[in-house]
C-alpha atoms as a PDB file:
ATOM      1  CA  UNK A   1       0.000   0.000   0.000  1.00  0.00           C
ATOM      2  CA  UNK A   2       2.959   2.382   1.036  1.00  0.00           C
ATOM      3  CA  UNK A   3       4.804   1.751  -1.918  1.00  0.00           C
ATOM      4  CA  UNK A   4       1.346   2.356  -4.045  1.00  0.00           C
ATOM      5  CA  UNK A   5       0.824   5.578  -2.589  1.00  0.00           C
ATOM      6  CA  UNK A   6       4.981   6.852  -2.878  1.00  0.00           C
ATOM      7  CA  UNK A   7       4.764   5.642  -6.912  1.00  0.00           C
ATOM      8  CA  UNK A   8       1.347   7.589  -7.526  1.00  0.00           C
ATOM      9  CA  UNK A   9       2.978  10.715  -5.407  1.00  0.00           C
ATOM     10  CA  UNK A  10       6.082  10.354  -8.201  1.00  0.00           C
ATOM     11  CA  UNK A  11       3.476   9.909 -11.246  1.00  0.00           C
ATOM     12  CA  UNK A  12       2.181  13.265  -9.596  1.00  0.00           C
ATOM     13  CA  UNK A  13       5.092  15.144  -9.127  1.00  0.00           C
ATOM     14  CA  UNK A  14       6.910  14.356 -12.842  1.00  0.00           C
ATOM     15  CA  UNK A  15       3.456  15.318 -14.488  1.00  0.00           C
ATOM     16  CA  UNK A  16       3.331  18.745 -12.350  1.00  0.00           C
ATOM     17  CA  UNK A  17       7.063  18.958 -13.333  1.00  0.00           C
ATOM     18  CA  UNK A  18       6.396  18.849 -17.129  1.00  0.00           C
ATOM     19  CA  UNK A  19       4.039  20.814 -17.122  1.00  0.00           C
ATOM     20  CA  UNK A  20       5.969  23.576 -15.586  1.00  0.00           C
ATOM     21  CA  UNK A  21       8.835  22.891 -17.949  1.00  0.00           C
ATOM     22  CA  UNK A  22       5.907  23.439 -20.649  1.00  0.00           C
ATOM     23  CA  UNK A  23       5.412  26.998 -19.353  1.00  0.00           C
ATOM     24  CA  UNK A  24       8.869  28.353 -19.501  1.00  0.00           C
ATOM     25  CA  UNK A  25       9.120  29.006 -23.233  1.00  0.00           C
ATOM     26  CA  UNK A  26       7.640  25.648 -24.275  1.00  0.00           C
ATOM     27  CA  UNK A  27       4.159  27.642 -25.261  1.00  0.00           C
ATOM     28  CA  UNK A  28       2.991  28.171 -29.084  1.00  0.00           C
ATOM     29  CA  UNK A  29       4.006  31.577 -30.292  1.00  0.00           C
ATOM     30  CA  UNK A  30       3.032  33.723 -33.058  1.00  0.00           C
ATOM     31  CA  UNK A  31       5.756  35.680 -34.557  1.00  0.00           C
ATOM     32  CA  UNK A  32       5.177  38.717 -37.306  1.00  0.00           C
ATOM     33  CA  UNK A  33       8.019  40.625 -38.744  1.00  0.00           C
ATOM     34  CA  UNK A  34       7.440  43.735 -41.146  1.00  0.00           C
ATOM     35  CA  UNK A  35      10.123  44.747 -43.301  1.00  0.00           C
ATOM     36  CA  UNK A  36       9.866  48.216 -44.855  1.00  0.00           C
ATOM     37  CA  UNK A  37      13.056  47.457 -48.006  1.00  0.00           C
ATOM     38  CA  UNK A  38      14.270  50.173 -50.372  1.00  0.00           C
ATOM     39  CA  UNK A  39      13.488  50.616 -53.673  1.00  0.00           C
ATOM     40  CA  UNK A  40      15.809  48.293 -55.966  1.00  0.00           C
ATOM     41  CA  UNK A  41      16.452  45.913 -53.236  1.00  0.00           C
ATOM     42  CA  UNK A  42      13.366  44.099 -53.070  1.00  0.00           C
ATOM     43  CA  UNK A  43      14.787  41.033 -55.030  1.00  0.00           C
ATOM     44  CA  UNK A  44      17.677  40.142 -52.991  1.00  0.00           C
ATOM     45  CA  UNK A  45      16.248  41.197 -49.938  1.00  0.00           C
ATOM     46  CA  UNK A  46      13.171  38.339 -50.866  1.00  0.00           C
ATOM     47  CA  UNK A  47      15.605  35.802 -51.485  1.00  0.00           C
ATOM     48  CA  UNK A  48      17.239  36.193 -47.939  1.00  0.00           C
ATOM     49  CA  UNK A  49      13.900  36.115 -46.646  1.00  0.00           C
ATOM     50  CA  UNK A  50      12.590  32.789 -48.907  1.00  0.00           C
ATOM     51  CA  UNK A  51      16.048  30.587 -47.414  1.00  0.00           C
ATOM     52  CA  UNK A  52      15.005  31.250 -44.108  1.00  0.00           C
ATOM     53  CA  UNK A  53      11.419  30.357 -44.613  1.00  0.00           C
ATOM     54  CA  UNK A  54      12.597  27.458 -46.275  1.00  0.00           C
ATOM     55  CA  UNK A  55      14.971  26.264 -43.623  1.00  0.00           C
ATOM     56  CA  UNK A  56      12.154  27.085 -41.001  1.00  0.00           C
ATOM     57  CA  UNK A  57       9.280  24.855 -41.942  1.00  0.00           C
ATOM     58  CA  UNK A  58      11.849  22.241 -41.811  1.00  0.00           C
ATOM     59  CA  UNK A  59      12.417  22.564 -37.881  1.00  0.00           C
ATOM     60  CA  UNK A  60      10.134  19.907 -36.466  1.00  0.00           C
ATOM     61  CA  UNK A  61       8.742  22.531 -33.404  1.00  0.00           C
ATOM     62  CA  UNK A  62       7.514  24.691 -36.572  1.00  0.00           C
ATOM     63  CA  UNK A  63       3.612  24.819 -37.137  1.00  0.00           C
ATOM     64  CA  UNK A  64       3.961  27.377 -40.198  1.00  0.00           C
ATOM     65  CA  UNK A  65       6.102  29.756 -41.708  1.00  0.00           C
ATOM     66  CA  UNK A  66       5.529  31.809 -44.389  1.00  0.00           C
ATOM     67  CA  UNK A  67       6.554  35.128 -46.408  1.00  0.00           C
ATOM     68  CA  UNK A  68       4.788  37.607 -47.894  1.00  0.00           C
ATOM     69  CA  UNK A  69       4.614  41.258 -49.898  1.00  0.00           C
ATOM     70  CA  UNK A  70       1.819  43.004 -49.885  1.00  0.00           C
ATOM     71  CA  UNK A  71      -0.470  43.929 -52.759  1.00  0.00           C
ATOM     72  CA  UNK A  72      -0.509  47.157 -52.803  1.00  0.00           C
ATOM     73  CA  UNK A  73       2.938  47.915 -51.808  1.00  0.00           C
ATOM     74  CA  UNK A  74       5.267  45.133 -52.521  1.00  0.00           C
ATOM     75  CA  UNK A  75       8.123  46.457 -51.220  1.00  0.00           C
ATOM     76  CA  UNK A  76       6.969  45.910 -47.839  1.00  0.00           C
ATOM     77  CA  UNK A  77       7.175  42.553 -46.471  1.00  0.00           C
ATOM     78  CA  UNK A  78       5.956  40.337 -43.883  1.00  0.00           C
ATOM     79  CA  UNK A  79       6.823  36.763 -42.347  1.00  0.00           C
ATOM     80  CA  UNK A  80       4.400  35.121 -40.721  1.00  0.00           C
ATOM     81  CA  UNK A  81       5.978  31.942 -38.084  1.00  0.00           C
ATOM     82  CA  UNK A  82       4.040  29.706 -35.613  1.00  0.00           C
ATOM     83  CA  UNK A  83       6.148  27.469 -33.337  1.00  0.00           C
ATOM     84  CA  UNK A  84       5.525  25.046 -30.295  1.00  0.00           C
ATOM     85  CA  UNK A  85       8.328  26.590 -28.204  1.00  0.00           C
ATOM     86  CA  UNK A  86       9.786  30.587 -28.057  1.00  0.00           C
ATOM     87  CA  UNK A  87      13.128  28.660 -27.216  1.00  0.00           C
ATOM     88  CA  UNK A  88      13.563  26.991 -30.785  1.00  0.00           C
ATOM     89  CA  UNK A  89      11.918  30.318 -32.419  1.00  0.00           C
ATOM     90  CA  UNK A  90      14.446  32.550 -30.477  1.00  0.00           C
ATOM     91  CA  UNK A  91      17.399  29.745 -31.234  1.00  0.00           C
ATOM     92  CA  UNK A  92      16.291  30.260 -35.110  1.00  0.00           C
ATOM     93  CA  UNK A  93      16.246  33.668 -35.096  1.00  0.00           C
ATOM     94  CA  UNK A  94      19.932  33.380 -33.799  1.00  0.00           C
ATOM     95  CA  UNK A  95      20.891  31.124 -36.797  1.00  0.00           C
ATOM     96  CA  UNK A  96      22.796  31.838 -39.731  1.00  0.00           C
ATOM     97  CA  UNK A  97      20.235  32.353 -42.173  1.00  0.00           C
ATOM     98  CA  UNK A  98      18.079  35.052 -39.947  1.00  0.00           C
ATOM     99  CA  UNK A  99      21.723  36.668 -39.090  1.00  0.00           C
ATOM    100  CA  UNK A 100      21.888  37.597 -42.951  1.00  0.00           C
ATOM    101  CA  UNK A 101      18.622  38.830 -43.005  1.00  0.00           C
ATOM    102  CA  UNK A 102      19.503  41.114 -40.169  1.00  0.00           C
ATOM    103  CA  UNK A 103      22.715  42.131 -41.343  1.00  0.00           C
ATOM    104  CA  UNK A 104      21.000  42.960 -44.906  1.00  0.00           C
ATOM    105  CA  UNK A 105      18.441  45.151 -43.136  1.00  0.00           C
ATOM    106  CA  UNK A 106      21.228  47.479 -42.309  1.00  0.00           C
ATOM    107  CA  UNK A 107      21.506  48.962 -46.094  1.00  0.00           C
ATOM    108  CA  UNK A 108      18.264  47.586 -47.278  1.00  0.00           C
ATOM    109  CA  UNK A 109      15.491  48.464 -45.044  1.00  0.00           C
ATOM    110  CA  UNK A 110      13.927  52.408 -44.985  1.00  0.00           C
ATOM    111  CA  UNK A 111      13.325  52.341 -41.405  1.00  0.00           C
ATOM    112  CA  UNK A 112      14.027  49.014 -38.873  1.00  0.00           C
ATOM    113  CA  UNK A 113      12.175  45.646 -38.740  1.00  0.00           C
ATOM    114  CA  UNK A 114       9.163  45.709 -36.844  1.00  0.00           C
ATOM    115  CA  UNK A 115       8.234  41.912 -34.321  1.00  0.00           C
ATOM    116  CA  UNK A 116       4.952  41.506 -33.405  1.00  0.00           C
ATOM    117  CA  UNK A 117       4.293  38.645 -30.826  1.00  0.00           C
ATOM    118  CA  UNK A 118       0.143  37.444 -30.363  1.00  0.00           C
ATOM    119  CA  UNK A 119      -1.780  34.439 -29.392  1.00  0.00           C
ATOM    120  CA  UNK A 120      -4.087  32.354 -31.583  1.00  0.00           C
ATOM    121  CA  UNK A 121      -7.249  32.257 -30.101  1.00  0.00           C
ATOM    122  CA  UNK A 122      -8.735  29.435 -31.728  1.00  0.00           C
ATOM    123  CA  UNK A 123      -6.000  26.829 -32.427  1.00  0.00           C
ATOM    124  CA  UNK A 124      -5.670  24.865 -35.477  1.00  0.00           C
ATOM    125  CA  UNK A 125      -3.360  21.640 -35.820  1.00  0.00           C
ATOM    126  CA  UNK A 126       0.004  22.044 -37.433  1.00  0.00           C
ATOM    127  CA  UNK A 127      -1.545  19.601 -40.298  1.00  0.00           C
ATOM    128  CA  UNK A 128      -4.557  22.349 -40.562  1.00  0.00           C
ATOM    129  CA  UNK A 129      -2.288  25.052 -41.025  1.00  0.00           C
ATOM    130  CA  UNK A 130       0.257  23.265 -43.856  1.00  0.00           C
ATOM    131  CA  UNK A 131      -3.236  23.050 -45.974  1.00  0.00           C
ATOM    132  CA  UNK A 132      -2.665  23.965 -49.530  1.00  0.00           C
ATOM    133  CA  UNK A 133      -3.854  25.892 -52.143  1.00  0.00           C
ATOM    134  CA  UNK A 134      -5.238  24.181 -55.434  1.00  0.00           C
ATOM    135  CA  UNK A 135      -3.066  24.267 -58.173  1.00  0.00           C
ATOM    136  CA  UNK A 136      -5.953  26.259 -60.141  1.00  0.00           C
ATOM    137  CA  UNK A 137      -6.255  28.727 -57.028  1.00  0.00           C
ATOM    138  CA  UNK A 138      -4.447  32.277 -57.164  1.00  0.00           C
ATOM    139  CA  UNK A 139      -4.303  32.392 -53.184  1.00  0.00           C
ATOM    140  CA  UNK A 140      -4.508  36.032 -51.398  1.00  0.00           C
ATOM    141  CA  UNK A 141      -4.208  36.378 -47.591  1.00  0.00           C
ATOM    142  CA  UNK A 142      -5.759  39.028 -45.897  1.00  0.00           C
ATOM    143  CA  UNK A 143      -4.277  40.348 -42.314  1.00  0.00           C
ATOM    144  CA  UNK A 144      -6.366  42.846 -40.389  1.00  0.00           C
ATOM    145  CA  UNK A 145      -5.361  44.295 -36.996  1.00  0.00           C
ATOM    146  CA  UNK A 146      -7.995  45.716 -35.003  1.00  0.00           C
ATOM    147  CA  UNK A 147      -7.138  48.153 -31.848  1.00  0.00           C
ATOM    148  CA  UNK A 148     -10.437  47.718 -29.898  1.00  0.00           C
ATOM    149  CA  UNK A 149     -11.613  50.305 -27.133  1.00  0.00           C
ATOM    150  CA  UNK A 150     -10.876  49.252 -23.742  1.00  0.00           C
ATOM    151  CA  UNK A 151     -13.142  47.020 -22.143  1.00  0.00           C
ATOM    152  CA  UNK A 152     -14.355  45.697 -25.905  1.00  0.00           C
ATOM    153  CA  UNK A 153     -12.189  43.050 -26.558  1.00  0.00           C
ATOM    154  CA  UNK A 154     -14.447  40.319 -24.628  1.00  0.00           C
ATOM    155  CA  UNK A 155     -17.095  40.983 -27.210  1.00  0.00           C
ATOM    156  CA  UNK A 156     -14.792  41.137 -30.003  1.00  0.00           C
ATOM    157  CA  UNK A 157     -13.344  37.396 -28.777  1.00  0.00           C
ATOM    158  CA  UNK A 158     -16.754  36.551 -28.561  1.00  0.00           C
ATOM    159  CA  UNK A 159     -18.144  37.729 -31.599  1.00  0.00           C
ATOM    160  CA  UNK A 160     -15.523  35.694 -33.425  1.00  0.00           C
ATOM    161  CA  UNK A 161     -15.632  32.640 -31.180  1.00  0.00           C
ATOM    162  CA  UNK A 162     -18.999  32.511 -32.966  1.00  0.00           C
ATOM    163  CA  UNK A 163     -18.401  33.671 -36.204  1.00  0.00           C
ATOM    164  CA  UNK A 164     -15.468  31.193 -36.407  1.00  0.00           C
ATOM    165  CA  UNK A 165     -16.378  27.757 -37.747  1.00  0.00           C
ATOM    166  CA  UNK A 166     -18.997  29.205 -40.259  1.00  0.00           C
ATOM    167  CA  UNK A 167     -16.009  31.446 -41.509  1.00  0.00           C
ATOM    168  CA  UNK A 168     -13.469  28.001 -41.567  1.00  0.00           C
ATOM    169  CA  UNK A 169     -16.402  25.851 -43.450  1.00  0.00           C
ATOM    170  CA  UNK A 170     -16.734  28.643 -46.574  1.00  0.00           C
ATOM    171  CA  UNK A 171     -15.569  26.806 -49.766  1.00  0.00           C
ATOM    172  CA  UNK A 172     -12.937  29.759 -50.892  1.00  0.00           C
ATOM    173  CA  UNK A 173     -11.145  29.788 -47.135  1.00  0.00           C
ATOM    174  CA  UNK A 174      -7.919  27.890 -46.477  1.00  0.00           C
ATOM    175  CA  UNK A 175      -7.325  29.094 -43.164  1.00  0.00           C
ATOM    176  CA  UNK A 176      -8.778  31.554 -41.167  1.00  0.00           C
ATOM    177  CA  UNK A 177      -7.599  32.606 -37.266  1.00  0.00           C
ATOM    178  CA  UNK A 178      -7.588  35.232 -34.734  1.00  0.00           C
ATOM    179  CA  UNK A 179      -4.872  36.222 -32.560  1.00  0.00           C
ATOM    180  CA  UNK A 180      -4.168  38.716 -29.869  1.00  0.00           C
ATOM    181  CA  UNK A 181      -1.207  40.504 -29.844  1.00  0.00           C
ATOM    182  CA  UNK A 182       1.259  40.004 -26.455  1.00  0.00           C
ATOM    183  CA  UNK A 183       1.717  43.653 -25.797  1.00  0.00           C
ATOM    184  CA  UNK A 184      -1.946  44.694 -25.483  1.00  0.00           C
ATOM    185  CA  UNK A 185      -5.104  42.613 -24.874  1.00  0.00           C
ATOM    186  CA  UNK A 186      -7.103  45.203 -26.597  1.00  0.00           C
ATOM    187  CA  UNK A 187      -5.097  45.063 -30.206  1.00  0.00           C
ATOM    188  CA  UNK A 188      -5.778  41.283 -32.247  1.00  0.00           C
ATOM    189  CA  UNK A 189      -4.868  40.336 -35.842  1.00  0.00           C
ATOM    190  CA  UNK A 190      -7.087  37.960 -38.253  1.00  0.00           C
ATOM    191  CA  UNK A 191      -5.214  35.746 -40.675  1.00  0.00           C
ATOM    192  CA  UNK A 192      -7.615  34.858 -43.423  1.00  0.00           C
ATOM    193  CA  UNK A 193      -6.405  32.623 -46.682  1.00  0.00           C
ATOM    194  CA  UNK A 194      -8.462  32.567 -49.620  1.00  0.00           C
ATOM    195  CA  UNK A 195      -8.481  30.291 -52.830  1.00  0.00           C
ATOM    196  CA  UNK A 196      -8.754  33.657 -54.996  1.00  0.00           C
ATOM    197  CA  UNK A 197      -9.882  37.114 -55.037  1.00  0.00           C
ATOM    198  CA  UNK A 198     -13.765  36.386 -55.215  1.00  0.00           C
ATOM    199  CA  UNK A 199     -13.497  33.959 -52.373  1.00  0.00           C
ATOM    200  CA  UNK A 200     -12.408  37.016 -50.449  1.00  0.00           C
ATOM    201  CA  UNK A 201     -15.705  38.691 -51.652  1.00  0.00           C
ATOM    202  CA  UNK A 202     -17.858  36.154 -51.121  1.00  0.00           C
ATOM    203  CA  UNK A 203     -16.902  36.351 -47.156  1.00  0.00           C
ATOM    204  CA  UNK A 204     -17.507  39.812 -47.303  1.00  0.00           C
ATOM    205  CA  UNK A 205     -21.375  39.391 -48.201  1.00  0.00           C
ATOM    206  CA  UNK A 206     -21.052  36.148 -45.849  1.00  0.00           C
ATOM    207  CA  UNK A 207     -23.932  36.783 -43.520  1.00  0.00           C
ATOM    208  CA  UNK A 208     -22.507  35.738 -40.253  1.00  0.00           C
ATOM    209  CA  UNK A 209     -19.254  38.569 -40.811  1.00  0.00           C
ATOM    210  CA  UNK A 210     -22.403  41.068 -40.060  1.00  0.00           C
ATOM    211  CA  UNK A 211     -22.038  40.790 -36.193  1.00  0.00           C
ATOM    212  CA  UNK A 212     -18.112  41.524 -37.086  1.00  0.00           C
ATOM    213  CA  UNK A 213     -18.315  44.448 -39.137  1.00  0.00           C
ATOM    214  CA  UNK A 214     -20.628  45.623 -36.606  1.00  0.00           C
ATOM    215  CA  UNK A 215     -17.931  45.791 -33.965  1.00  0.00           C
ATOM    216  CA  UNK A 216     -15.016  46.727 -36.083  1.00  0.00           C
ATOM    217  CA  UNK A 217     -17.955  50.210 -37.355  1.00  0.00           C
ATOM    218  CA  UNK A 218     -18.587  50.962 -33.993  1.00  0.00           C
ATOM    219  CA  UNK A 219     -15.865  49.686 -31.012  1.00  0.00           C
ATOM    220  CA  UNK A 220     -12.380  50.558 -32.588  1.00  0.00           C
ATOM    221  CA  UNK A 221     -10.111  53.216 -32.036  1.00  0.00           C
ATOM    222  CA  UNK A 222      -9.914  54.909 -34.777  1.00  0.00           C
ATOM    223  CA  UNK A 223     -12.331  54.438 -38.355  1.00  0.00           C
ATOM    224  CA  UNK A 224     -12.094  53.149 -40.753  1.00  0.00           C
ATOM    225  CA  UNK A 225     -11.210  50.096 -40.094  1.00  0.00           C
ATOM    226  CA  UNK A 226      -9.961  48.789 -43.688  1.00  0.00           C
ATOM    227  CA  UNK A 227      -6.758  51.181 -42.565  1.00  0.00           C
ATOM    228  CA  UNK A 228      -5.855  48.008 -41.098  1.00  0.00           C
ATOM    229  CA  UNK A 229      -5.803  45.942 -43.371  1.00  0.00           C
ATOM    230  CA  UNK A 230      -3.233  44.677 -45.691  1.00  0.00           C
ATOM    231  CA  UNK A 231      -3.678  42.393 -48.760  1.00  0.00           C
ATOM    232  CA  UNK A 232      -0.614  39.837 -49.288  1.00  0.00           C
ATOM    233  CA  UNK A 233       1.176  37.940 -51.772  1.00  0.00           C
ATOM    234  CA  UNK A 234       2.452  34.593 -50.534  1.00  0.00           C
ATOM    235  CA  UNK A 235       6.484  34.398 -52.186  1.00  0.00           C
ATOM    236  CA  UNK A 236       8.101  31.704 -50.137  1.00  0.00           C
ATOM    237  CA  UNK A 237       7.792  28.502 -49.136  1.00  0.00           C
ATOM    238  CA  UNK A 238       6.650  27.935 -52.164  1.00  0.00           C
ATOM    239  CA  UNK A 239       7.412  30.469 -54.862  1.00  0.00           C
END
C-alpha cells in the first residue's frame, strides 16, 4: 500500500514537473516581422527572406512559416511563423540564415524591422495550417489588426468565437484565425487565406461577418477600419 501511494505521489510530481517545464518558453508563439526594403532591393532582400522560410518549416517545433509582400505595396514585407516553443523560435532567429537577413536590413530596409508577438485564439493543428492551395487557385491572404476600445475586446473574442467555424467551413477559405497581440489585450490580428480574389468577396457578403463588421464600425479606435488591413502575396515557401 505504502509503496502504491509513494509511486502515484512520483506519477504526480513528474506530471506537475512537465508541465511547468511546458510553461517556460515551451508555449505556441506567433511571430510577425514587417520589413519596410528600399526601392531596388526588393529582389535580394526576398531571397534572404525565402532561405530562411525554407529552412524554417523544416524545424520539427515549426507549425507554419511563411513570407509575404503586400499587394498594394510590394516592397513591404511580412513573415508570418508559428512554433511550439519561443526557445527553438528565439534559437532560429539566432541562426545563420536570420543573421543575414539582419545584417541585410542594415543597407536595405527604410526604417528598422518591426516583431509583433500574439496568441491564436482558436487553435488549429500544425496539419490544418500546412493546408494547400489548389493548383488552379491564385491564393490572397488578408491580415487585419484591429485596436479595440478598452473594455471591448471580450465581445470582439466573442463575436468571433462565434463567427469562427462558419467562416473556416466557406468553400474559398484555407485558413482563417484570430490572434491577440502580447503587448496589449485590446489590439488582435485575423489571418484569413483565400483560394482567390472572389473567395475574399464572397466572405464579405457572408452573412454571419455582419455581427463583425458591426464591432469593427462601432468599437475601434480609430475608423475606418480597412486602414488596417493589408492584402498579401504569398512568395516563399513555395514560390
Amino acid at each position: 500500500m505504502t509503496r502504491n501511494l509513494i509511486f502515484a505521489m512520483c506519477v504526480m510530481l513528474s506530471s506537475i514537473y512537465v508541465k511547468a517545464q511546458k510553461t517556460d518558453g515551451m508555449e505556441d508563439v506567433v511571430v510577425l516581422t514587417q520589413f519596410d526594403v528600399k526601392k531596388d532591393h526588393g529582389k535580394k532582400f526576398r531571397e534572404l527572406i525565402r532561405k530562411y522560410v525554407k529552412h524554417a518549416v523544416r524545424n520539427k517545433d515549426n507549425i507554419m512559416a511563411e513570407a509575404y509582400y503586400e499587394k498594394e505595396s510590394p516592397s513591404i514585407m511580412w513573415i508570418i511563423e508559428r512554433w511550439n516553443s519561443k526557445l527553438v523560435f528565439e534559437k532560429m532567429r539566432n541562426g545563420i540564415r536570420y543573421k543575414q537577413i539582419r545584417i541585410s536590413s542594415e543597407k536595405k530596409l527604410a526604417q528598422p524591422a518591426k516583431t509583433i508577438y500574439a496568441k491564436d485564439l482558436e487553435p488549429l493543428s500544425k496539419q490544418a495550417w500546412r493546408r494547400e492551395p489548389m493548383m488552379d487557385d491564385t491564393p490572397i491572404t488578408i491580415m487585419l489588426f484591429v485596436d479595440g476600445k478598452a473594455g471591448t475586446e471580450g465581445q470582439f473574442r466573442e463575436v468571433y468565437h462565434t463567427a469562427m467555424p462558419q467562416f473556416r467551413s466557406e468553400p474559398g477559405v484555407i485558413n482563417y484565425q484570430l490572434s491577440q497581440l502580447e503587448e496589449d489585450s485590446t489590439q488582435f490580428v485575423t489571418y484569413e487565406k483565400f483560394r482567390n480574389e472572389d473567395a475574399f468577396q464572397y466572405h464579405l457578403n457572408f452573412p454571419p461577418i455582419l455581427p463583425v463588421i458591426d464591432y469593427l464600425n462601432t468599437s475601434i479606435k480609430k475608423q475606418p477600419f480597412q486602414t488596417g488591413l493589408h492584402k498579401l502575396i504569398r512568395f516563399a515557401p513555395f514560390q
